[in-house]
Each structure stands twice: as structure tokens, then as C-alpha cells.
Protein backbone atom coordinates (compact mmCIF):
# COMPACT_ATOMS: atom_id res chain seq x y z
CA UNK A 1 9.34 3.73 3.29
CA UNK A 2 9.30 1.26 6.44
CA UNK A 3 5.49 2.35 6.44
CA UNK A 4 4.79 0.31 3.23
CA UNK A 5 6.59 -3.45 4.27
CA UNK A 6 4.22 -6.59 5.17
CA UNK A 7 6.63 -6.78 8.46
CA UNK A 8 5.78 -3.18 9.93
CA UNK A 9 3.83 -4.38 12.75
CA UNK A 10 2.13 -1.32 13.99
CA UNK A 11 0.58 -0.46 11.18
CA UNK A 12 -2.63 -2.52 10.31
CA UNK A 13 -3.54 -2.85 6.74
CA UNK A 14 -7.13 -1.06 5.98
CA UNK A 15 -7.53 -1.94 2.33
CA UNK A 16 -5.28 -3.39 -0.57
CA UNK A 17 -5.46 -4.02 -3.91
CA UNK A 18 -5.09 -3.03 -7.53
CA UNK A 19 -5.74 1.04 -8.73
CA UNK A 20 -4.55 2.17 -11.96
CA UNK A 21 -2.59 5.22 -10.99
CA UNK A 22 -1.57 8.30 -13.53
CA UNK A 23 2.01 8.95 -13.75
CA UNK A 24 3.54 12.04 -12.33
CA UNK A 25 5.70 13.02 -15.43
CA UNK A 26 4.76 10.49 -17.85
CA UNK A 27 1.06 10.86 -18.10
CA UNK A 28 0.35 7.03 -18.70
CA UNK A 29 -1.88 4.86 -16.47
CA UNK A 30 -0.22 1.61 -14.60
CA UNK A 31 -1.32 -0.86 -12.77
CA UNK A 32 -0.25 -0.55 -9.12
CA UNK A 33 -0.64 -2.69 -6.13
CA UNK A 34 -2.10 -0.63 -3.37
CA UNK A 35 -1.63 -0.60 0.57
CA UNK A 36 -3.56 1.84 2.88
CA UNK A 37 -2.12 1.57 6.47
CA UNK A 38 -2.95 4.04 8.57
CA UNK A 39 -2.56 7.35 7.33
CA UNK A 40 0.12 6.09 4.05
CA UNK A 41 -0.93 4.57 0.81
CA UNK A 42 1.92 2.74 -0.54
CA UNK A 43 1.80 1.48 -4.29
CA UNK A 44 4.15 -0.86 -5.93
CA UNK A 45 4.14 -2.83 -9.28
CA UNK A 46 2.79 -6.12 -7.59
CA UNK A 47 2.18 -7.85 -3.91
CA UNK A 48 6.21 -9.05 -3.94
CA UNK A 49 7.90 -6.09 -5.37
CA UNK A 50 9.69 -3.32 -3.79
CA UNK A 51 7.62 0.00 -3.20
CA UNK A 52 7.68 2.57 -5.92
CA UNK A 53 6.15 5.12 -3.83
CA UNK A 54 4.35 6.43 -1.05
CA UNK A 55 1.24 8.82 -0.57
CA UNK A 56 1.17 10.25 2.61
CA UNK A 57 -2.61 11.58 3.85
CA UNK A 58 -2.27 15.04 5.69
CA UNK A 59 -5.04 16.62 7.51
CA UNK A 60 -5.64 18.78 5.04
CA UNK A 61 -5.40 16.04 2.35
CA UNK A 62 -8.61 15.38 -0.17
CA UNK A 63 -10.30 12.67 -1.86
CA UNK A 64 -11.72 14.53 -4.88
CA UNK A 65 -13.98 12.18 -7.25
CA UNK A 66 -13.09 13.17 -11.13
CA UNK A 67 -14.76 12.52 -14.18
CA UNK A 68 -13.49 11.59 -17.14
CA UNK A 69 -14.90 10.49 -20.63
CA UNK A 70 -12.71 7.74 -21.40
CA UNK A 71 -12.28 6.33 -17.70
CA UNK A 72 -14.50 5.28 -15.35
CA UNK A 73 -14.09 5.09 -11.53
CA UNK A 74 -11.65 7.97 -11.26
CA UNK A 75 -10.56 9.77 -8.27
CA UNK A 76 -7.82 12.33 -7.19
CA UNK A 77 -6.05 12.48 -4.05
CA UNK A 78 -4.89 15.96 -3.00
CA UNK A 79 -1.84 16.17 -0.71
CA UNK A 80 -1.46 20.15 0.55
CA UNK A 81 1.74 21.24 -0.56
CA UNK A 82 3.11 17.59 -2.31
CA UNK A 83 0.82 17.18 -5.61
CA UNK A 84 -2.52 15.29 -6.67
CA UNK A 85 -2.70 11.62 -7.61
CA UNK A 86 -4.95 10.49 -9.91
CA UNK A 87 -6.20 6.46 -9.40
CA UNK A 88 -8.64 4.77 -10.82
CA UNK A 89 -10.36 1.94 -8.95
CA UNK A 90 -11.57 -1.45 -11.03
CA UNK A 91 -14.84 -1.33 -10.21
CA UNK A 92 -17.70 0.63 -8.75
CA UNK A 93 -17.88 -1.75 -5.69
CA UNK A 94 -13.58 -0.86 -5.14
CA UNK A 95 -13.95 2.68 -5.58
CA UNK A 96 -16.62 3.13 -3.07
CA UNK A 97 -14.24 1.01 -0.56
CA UNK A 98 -10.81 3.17 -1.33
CA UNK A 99 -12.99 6.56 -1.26
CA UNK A 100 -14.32 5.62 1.74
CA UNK A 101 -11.17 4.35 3.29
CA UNK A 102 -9.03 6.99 2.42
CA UNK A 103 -11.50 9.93 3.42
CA UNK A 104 -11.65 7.98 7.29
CA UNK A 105 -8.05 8.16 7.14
CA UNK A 106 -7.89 11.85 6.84
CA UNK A 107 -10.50 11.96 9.59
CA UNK A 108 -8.88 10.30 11.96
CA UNK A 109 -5.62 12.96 10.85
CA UNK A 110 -8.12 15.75 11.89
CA UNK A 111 -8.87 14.12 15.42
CA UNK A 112 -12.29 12.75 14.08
CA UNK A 113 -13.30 9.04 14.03
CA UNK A 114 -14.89 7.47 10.82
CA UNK A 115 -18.52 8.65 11.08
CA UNK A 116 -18.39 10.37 7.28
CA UNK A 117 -20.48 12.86 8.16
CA UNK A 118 -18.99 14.91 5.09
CA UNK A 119 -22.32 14.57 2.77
CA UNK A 120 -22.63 10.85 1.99
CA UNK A 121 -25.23 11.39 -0.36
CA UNK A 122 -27.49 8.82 -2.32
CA UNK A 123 -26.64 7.27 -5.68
């Protein structure tokens, strides 16, 4: 989990913040502090406390945007071969930035830089 700590110095942060994520066993939604660095998102219960996980983006990973009645702002990440994670970003503004961040993560994992050229799409 050295990945997820403030002092891993090769590792630049992309984006951080708060996603309610969707427990693996216990289907409840939690508030999570989030860390994208690199190719790992690390979540945790707040900015000081310990990590409680790690998501690590393959290649072959996806970010799948899911709709749901009673929550807005919903998306699934897809990890080949690990499981899906379900977050949910606060805002429309925050789930366009962790969408965005995480799917030029996995491009870079597939030799590509940034560039989205995966159908960006209006709206």
C-alpha cells in the first residue's frame, strides 16, 4: 500500500477528494477520501487515516458511467479479473474530473497519452 502515503515521492497526486464508494460485501455507501496517483486510487476514511484500500487501474480496466434512480453522479470502475467499484462523485463538476482522470490513467496503462479520443461526446 506504499502507493497510497503523502511521503511516496514518485508518485504525483492527479486528483483527491471525497467519493461515496459502495461496499464490497456490505452493500452500504461511505464516505471515502480519495487519492489517484498514477495508475492506483487509494481510498481511506479521511485525509489522516490509514488506507482502507487500494484500486489498482489495469490496461484493460473501465470507467463505466451507471445510472441509478436514487443516486446521482454514479460511476463503476471495472478491474479485469479483481471486481467493479461503484463511487459516486459529489457533484456533476467532480464526476466529470474523476471520469476523466481515471479514464487518462488507463490510457497512459495502454501506452497512449491523455488525448480522450474514446467518444467525448456533448452534454
Amino acid at each position: 500500500l506504499e502507493a497510497c502515503h503523502a511521503n511516496a515521492p514518485k508518485m504525483s497526486v492527479v486528483i483527491q477528494g471525497y467519493l461515496t464508494k459502495e461496499g464490497a460485501k456490505v452493500k452500504s455507501w461511505r464516505k471515502r477520501w480519495c487519492v489517484l496517483r498514477d495508475d492506483t486510487i487509494c481510498y481511506s476514511k479521511n485525509q489522516t487515516s490509514g488506507e482502507l484500500g487500494v484500486i489498482k487501474l489495469e490496461a484493460k480496466s473501465e470507467v463505466v458511467p451507471i445510472q441509478k434512480k436514487s443516486r446521482k453522479n454514479v460511476f463503476e470502475v471495472k478491474t479485469p479479473g479483481s471486481r467493479s467499484y461503484y463511487l459516486q462523485a459529489e457533484n456533476d463538476e467532480e464526476y466529470a474530473s474523476w471520469t476523466k482522470a481515471i479514464k487518462e490513467a488507463i490510457a497512459t496503462k495502454n501506452g497512449g497519452g491523455g488525448g480522450g479520443a474514446a467518444g467525448g461526446g456533448g452534454g
